[in-house]
Protein backbone atom coordinates (compact mmCIF):
# COMPACT_ATOMS: atom_id res chain seq x y z
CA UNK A 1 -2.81 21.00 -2.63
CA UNK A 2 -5.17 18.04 -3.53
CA UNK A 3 -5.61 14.34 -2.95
CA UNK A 4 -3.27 12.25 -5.32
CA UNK A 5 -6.29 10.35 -5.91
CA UNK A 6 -8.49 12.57 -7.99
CA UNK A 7 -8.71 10.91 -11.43
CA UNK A 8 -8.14 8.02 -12.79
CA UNK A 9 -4.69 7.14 -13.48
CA UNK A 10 -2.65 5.22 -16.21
CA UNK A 11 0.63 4.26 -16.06
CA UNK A 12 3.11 2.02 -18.32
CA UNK A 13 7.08 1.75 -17.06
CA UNK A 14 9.81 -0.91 -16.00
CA UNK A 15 8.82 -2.94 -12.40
CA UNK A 16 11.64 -5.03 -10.79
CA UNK A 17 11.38 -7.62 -8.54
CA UNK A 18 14.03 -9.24 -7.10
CA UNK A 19 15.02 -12.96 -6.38
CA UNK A 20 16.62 -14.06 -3.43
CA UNK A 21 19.65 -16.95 -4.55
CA UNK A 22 21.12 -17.64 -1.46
CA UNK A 23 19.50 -21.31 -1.49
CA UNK A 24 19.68 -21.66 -4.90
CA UNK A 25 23.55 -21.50 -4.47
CA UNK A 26 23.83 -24.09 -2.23
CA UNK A 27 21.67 -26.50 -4.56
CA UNK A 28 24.14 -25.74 -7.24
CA UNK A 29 26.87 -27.18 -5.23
CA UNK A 30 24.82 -30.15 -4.18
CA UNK A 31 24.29 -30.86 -7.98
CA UNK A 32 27.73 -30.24 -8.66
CA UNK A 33 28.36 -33.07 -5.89
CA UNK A 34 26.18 -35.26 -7.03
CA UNK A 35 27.84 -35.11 -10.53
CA UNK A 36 31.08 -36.70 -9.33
CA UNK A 37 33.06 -33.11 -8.85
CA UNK A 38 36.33 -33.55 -7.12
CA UNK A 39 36.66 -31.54 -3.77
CA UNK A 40 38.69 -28.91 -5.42
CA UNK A 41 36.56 -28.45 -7.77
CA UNK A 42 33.80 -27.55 -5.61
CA UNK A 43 35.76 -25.14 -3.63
CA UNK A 44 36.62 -23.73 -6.96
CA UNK A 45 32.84 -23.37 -7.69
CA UNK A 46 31.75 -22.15 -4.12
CA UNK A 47 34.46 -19.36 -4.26
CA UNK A 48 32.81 -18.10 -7.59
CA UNK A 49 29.32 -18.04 -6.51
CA UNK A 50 30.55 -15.74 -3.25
CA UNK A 51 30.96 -13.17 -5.76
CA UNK A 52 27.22 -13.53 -6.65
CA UNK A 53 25.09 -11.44 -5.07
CA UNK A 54 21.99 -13.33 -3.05
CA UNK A 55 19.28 -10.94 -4.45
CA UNK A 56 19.35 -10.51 -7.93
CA UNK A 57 16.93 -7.92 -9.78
CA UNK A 58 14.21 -8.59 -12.52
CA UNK A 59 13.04 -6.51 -14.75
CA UNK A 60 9.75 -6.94 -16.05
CA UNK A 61 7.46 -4.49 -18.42
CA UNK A 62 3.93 -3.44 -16.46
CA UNK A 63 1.03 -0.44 -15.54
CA UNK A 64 -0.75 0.81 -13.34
CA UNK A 65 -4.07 1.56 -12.94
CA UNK A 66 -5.74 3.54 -10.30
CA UNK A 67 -9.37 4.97 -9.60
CA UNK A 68 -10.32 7.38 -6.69
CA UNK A 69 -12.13 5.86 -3.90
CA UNK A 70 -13.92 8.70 -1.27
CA UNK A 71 -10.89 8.50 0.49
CA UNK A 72 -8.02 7.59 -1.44
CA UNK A 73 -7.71 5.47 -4.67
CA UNK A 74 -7.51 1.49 -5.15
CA UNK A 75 -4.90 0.72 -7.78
CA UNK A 76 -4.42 -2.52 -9.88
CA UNK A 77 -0.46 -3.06 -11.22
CA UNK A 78 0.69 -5.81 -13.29
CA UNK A 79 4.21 -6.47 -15.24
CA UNK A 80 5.39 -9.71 -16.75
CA UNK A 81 8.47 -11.15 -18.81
CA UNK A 82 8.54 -13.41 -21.27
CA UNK A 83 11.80 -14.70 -23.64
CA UNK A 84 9.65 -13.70 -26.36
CA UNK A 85 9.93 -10.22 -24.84
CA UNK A 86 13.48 -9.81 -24.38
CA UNK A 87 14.07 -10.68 -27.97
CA UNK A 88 11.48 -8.59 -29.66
CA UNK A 89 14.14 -5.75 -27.75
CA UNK A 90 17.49 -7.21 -28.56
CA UNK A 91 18.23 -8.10 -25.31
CA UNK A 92 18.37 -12.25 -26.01
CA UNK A 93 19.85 -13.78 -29.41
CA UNK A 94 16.43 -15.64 -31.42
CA UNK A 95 18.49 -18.66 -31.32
CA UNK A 96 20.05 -18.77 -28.19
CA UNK A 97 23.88 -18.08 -26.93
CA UNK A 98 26.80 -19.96 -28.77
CA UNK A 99 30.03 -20.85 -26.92
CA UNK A 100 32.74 -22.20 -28.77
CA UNK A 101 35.23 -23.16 -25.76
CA UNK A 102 33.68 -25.69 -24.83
CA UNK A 103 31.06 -25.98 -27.53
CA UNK A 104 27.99 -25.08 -25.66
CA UNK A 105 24.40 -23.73 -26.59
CA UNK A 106 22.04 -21.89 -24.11
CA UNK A 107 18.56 -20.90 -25.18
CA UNK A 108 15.82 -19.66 -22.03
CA UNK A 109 12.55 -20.17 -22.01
CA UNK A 110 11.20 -17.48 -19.27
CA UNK A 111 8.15 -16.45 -18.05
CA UNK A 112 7.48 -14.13 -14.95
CA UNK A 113 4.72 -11.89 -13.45
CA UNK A 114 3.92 -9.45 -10.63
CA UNK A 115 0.47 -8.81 -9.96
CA UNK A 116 -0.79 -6.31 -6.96
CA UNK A 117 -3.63 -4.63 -5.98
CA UNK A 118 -3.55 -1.68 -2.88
CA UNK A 119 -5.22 1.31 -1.60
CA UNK A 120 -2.96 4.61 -2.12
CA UNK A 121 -2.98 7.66 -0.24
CA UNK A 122 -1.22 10.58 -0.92
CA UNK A 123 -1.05 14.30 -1.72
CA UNK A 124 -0.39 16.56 -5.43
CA UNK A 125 1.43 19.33 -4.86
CA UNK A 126 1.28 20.81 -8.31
CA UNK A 127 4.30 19.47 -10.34
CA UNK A 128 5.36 17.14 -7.52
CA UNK A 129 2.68 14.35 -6.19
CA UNK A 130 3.88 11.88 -3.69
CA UNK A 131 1.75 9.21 -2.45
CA UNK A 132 2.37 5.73 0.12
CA UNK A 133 0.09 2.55 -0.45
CA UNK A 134 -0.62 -0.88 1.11
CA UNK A 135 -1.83 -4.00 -0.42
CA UNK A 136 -1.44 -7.16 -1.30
CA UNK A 137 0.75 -9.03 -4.40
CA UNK A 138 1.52 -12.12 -5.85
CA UNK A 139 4.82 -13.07 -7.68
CA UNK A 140 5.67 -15.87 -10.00
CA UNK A 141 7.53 -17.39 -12.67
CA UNK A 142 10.45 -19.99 -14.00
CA UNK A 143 13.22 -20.81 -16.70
CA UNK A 144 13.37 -23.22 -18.67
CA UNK A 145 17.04 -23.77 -20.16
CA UNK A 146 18.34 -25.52 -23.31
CA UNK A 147 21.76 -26.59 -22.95
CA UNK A 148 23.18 -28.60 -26.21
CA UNK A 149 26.71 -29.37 -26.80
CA UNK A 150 28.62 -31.13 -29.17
CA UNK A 151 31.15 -32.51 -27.05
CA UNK A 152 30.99 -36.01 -26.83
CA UNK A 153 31.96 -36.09 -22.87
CA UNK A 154 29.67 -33.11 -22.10
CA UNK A 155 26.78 -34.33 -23.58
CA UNK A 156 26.18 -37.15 -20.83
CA UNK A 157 27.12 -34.63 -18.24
CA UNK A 158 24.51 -32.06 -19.39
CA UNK A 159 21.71 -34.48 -19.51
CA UNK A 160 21.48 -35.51 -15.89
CA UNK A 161 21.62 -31.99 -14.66
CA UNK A 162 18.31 -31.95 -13.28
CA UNK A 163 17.10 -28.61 -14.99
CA UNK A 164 13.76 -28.74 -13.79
CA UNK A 165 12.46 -26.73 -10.75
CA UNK A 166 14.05 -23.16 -11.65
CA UNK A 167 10.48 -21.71 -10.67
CA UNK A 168 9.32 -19.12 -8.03
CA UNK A 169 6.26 -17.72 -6.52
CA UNK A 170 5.26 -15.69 -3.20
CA UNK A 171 2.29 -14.41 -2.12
CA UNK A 172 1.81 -11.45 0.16
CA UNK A 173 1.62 -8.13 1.62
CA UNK A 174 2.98 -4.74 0.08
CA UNK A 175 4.47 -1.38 1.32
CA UNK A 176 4.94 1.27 -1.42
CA UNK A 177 5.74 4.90 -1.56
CA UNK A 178 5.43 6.64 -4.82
CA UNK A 179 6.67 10.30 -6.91
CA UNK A 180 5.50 11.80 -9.16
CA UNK A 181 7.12 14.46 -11.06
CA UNK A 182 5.54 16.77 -14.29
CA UNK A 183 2.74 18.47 -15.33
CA UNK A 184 -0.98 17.46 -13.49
CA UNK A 185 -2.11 14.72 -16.63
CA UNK A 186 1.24 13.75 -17.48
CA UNK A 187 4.15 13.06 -15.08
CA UNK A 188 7.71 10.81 -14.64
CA UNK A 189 6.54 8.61 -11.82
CA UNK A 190 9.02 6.33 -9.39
CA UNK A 191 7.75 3.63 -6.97
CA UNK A 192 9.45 1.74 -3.82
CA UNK A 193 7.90 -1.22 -2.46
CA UNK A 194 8.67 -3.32 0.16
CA UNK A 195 7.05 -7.40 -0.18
CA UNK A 196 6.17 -9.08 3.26
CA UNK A 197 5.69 -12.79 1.25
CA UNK A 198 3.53 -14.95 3.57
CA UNK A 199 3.82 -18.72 1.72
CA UNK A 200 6.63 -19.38 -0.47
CA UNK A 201 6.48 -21.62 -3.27
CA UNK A 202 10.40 -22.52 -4.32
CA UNK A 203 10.61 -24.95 -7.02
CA UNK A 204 13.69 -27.48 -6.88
CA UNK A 205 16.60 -24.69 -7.40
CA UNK A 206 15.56 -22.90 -4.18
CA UNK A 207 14.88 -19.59 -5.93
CA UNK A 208 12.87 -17.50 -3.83
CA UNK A 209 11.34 -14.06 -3.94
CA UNK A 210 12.82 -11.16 -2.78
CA UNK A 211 11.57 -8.62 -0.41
CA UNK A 212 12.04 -5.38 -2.30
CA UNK A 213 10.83 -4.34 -5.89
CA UNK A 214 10.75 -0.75 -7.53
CA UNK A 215 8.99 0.86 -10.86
CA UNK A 216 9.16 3.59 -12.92
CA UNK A 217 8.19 5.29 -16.01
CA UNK A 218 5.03 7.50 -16.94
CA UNK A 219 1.52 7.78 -15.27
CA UNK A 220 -1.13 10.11 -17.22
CA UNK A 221 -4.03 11.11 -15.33
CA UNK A 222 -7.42 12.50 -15.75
C-alpha cells in the first residue's frame, strides 16, 4: 500500500458539468409573453418544459495532471467544448439542423470550459487506487444560435427573440473522490465532484451552473 501520489500523473477522458435550467425556464416563458403568446399557449409551453429536467449534463473533452507534493499531490484539470468539436465527431451537422415543418434552420456556436486546480490525497492499493481531493474551479461558457427560416411570418418572429445572454460562469470550491482501476502506470480512472460556486455570473437566459460534475477515462502514471 502506497500514497496515490507517487508520480506524476496524466490523464485524458470525458468531464461533465452540469447546468442548472430552472431560471432559464421561466425566462423562456417571459419571452414567450412578451412575443404576444395567447394564454393557452403558454400553458401549452410551461407544461412541456415540466418534462425538462432543471440540471442538464455537459460533456466536455479534458486531463488531468498531477505531481506529488511531500504529502499528497496538487493536480491541474481542464476540459472544454467547442461546436467545432462536436462536429469533427459527428455529433453536430457542419451546416446546422434543417426542419422542414415549419421551415427552420438551427446552427450553435458553443464554447465551454472547466478549469480546477486541488490537492489530492489518497491511497494505491495495487490494481485499485482511490483517492478524495479539495480545491478550487472555475466554469464558463455560452451559445450562440442561428435560427433562419423561410417563412415569411416566422421570420419577424425569430428576429426579436432576444438570443443573446445564453452564457454561464461560476467560480468556486470543489469536493472530489476519485478510482482508479488497472495496472500501476496505466489505469481506467472515474471522478465525482461536488462544486460549492461562490459568485454566479448568469447571462440573460438565467443559465446557471450546476453543483455536481463527474470524469472519466485513462490516467498513466510514472
Amino acid at each position: 500500500m502506497r500514497a496515490l501520489s507517487l508520480g506524476v500523473a496524466i490523464g485524458l477522458g470525458i468531464w461533465v458539468s452540469t447546468l442548472d435550467l430552472s431560471g432559464t425556464k421561466g425566462h423562456l416563458l417571459d419571452v414567450a409573453a412578451d412575443l404576444g403568446a395567447p394564454p393557452a399557449t403558454l400553458a401549452e409551453v410551461e407544461a412541456k418544459l415540466s418534462d425538462v429536467p432543471d440540471l442538464v449534463p455537459l460533456p466536455l473533452l479534458g486531463g488531468r495532471f498531477s505531481f506529488p507534493l511531500p504529502i499528497g499531490a496538487l493536480e491541474l484539470e481542464g476540459a472544454f467544448l467547442t461546436d467545432q468539436i462536436l462536429v469533427g465527431l459527428g455529433l453536430w451537422p457542419a451546416s446546422g439542423v434543417e426542419f422542414s415543418d415549419p421551415p427552420i434552420g438551427v446552427d450553435l456556436e458553443i464554447g465551454a470550459y472547466s478549469l480546477g486546480l486541488s490537492w489530492q490525497l489518497g491511497l494505491d492499493l495495487g490494481l485499485l487506487a482511490v483517492g478524495v481531493g479539495a480545491g478550487g474551479a472555475v466554469v464558463g461558457g455560452g451559445i450562440v444560435p442561428h435560427v433562419t427560416t423561410t417563412h415569411p411570418d416566422l421570420a419577424p418572429i425569430l428576429d426579436t427573440i432576444p438570443w443573446d445572454g445564453i452564457t454561464w460562469a461560476a467560480a468556486g470550491a470543489v469536493l472530489t473522490a476519485t478510482a482508479e482501476l488497472g495496472l500501476p502506470f496505466l489505469r481506467l480512472f472515474v471522478r465525482g465532484g461536488l462544486f460549492l460556486p461562490v459568485p454566479q455570473a448568469p447571462g440573460a437566459w438565467a443559465i446557471r451552473v450546476g453543483g455536481y460534475s463527474a470524469a472519466a477515462g485513462m490516467v498513466i502514471r510514472f
